[in-house]
C-alpha atoms as a PDB file:
ATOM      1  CA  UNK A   1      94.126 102.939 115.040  1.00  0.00           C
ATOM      2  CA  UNK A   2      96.494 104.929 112.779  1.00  0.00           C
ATOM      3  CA  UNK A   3      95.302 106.316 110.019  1.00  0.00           C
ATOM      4  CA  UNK A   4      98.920 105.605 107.934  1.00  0.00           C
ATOM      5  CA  UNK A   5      99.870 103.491 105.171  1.00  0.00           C
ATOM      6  CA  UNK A   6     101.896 100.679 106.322  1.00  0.00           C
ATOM      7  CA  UNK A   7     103.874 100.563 102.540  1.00  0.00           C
ATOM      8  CA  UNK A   8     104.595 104.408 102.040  1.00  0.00           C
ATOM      9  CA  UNK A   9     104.163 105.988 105.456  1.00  0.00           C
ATOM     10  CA  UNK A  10     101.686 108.405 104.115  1.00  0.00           C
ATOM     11  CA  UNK A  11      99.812 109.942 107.095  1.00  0.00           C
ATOM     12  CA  UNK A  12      97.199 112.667 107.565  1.00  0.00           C
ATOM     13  CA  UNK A  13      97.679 116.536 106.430  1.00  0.00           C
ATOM     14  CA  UNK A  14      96.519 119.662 108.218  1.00  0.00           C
ATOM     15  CA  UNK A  15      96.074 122.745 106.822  1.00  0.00           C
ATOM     16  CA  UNK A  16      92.694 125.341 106.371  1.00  0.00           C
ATOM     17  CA  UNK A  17      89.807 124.912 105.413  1.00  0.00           C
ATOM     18  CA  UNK A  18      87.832 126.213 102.380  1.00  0.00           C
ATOM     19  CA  UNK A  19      87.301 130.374 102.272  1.00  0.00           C
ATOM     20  CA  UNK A  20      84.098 130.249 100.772  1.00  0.00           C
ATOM     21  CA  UNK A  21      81.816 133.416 101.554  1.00  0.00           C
ATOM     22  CA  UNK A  22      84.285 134.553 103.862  1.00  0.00           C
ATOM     23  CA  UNK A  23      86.103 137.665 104.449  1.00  0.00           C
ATOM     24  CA  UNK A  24      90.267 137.914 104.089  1.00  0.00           C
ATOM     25  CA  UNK A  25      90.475 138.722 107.190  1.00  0.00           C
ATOM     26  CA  UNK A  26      88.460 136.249 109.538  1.00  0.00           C
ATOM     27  CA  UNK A  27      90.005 133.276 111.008  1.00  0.00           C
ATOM     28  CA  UNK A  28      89.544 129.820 109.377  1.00  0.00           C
ATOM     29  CA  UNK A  29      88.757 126.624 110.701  1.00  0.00           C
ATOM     30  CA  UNK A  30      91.950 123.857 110.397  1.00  0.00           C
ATOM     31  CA  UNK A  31      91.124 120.326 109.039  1.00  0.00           C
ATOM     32  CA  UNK A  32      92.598 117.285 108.268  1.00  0.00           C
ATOM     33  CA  UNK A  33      93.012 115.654 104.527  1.00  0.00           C
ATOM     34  CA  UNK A  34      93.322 111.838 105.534  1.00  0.00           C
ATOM     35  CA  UNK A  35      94.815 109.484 102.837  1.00  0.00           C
ATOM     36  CA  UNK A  36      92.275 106.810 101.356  1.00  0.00           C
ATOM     37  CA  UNK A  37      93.561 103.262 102.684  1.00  0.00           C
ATOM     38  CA  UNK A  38      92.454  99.985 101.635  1.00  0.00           C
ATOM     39  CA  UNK A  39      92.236  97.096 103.913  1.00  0.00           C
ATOM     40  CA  UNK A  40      94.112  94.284 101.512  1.00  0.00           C
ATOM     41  CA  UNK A  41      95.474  90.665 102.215  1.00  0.00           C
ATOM     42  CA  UNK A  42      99.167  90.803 100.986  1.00  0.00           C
ATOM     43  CA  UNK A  43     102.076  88.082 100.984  1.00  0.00           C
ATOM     44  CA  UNK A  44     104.857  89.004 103.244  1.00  0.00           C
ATOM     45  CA  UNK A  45     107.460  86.732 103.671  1.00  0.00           C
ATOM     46  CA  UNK A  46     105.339  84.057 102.128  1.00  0.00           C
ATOM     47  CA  UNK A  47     102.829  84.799 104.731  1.00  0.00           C
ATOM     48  CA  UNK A  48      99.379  86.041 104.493  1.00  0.00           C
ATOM     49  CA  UNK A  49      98.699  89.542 106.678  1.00  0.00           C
ATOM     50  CA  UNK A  50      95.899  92.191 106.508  1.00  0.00           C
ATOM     51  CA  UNK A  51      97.662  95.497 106.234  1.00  0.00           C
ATOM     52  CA  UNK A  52      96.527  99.256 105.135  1.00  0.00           C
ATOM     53  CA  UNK A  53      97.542 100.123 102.290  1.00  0.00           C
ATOM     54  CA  UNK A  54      96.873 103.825 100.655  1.00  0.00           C
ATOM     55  CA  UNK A  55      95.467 103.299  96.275  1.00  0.00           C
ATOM     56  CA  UNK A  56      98.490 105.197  95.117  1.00  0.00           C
ATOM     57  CA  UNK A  57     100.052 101.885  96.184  1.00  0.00           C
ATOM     58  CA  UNK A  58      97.770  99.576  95.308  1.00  0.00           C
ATOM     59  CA  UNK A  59      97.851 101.181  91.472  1.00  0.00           C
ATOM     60  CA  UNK A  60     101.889 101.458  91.441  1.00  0.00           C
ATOM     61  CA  UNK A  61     101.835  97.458  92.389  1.00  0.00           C
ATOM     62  CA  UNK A  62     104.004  98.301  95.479  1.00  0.00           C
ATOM     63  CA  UNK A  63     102.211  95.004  96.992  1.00  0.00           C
ATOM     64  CA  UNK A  64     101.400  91.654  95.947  1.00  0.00           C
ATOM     65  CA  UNK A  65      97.650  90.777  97.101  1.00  0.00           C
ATOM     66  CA  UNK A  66      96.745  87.387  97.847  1.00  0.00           C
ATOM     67  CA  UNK A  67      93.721  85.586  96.503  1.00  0.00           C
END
């Protein structure tokens, strides 16, 4: 299952982790930051679907839900 919005595109980011108590010079552990998607029943093309959609999305009203 992808872990992408299906409106925006927006997918995971890597980078590393936090530095806490550590010393500049040790190696860090990478991570991921995943985006926070939303299972919501939208209208598309007058049609009722279950798609993933990410709450930057949701807020901007980039989708019209169905009731």
């Amino acid at each position: 299952m992808a872990k992408r919005c299906d409106v925006c595109c927006k997918g995971p980011t890597t980078g590393m982790g936090y530095t806490f108590l550590r010393s500049h010079y040790n190696p860090h552990a990478k991570r991921r930051w995943l985006p926070n998607l939303q299972t919501q029943k939208v209208y598309i093309n007058n049609a009722v679907k279950h798609i993933k959609v990410c709450t930057s999305c949701i807020k901007a009203g980039k989708i019209k839900k169905a009731v």
